[in-house]
Protein backbone atom coordinates (compact mmCIF):
# COMPACT_ATOMS: atom_id res chain seq x y z
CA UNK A 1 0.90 73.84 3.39
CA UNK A 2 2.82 74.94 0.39
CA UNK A 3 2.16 73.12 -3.06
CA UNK A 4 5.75 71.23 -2.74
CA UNK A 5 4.64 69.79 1.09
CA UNK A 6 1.82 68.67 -0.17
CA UNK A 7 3.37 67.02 -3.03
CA UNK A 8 6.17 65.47 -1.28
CA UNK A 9 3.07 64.03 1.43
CA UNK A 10 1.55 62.84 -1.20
CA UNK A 11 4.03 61.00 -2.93
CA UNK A 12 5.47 59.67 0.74
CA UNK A 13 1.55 58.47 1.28
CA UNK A 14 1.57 56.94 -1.85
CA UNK A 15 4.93 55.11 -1.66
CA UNK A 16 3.87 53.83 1.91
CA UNK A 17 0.82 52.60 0.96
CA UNK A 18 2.59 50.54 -1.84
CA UNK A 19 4.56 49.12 0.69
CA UNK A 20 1.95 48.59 2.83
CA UNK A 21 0.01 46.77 0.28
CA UNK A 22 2.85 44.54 -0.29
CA UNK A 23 3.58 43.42 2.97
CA UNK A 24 -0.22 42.26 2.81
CA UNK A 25 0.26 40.29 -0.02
CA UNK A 26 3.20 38.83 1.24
CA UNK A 27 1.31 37.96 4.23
CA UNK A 28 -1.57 36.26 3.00
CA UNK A 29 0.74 34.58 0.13
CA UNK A 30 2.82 33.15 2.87
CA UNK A 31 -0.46 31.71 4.93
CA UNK A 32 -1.58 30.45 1.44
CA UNK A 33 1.73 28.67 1.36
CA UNK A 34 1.23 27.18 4.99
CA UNK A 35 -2.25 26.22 4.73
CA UNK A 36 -0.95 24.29 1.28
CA UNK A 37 1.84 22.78 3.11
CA UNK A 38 -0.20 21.59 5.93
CA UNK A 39 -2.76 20.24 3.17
CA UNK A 40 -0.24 18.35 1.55
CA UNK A 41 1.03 16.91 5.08
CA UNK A 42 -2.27 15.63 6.04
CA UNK A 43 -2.92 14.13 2.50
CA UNK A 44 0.54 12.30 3.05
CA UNK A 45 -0.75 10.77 6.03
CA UNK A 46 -3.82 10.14 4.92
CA UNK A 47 -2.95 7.43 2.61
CA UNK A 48 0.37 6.58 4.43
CA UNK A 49 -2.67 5.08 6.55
CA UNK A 50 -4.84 3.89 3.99
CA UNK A 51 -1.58 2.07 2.28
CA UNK A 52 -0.52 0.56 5.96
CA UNK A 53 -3.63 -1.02 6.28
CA UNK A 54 -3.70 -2.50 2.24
CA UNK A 55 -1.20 -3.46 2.98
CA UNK A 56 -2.07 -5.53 6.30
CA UNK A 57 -4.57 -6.60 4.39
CA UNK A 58 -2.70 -8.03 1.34
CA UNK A 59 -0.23 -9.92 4.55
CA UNK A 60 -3.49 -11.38 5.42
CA UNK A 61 -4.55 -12.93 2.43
CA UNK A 62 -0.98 -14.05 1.69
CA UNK A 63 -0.56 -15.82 4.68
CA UNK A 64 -3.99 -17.69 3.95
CA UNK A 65 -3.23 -18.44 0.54
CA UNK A 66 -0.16 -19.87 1.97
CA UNK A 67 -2.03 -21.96 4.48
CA UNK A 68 -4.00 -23.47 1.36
CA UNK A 69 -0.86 -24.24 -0.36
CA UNK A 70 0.47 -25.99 1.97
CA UNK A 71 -2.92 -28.41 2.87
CA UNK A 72 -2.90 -28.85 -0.95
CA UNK A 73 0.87 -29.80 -1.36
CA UNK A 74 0.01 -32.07 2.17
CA UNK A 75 -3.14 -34.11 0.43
CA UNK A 76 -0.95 -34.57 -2.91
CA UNK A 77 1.52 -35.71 -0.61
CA UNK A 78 -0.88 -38.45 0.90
CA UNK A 79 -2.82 -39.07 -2.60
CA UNK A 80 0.79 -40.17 -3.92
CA UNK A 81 1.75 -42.27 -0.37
CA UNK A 82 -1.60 -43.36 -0.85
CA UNK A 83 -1.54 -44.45 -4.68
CA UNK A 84 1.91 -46.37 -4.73
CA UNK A 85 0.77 -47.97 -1.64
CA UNK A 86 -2.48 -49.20 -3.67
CA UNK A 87 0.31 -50.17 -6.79
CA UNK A 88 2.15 -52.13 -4.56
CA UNK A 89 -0.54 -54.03 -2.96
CA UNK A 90 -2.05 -55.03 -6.61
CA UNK A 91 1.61 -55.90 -7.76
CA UNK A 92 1.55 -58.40 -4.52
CA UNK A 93 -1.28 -59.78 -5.62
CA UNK A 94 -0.76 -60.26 -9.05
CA UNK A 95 1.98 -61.87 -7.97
CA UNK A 96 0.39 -63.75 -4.92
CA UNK A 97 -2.27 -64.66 -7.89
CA UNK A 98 0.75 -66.07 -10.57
CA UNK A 99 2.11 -68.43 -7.98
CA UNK A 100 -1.59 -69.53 -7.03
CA UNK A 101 -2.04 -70.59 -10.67
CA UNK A 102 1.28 -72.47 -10.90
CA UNK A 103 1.04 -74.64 -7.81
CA UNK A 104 -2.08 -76.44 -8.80
């Protein structure tokens, strides 16, 4: 081989492992980028799940604290029923009593 072949190989090997080298990197930055992708996907789900069921949770405890209300607004209901009914029987009978005093 004559000095300018074996320059010219040389600089063609050179150049094609440059390209080579690039296409590697491009390669494994690309499955980088996938395997971050599908990380991020997962992650997503994972508390898509995790809020679902907070969630279910929190609809759970609402619901009972609604139950609660609503004995408690029923017992104040029937404390009130229950404390004019006890007004209006003493009226009566403060009243029952004022005509027992006048007829004797």
């Amino acid at each position: 081989m004559t000095a300018r072949g074996e320059h010219r190989f040389r600089k063609q090997t050179k150049a094609a492992i440059k390209i080579q080298a690039h296409l590697r990197g491009h390669r494994e930055y690309s499955y980088y980028k996938s395997l971050q992708k599908a990380a991020i996907v997962t992650q997503c789900g994972w508390r898509q799940r995790v809020a679902r069921k907070e969630l279910r949770m929190a609809s759970r405890e609402t619901g009972a604290l609604k139950e609660a209300k609503d004995k408690l607004e029923k017992k104040v209901e029937e404390l009130t029923w229950r404390l004019q009914f006890e007004k209006r029987l003493r009226n009566v009978d403060r009243v029952g009593g004022n005509k027992s005093t006048r007829s004797y």
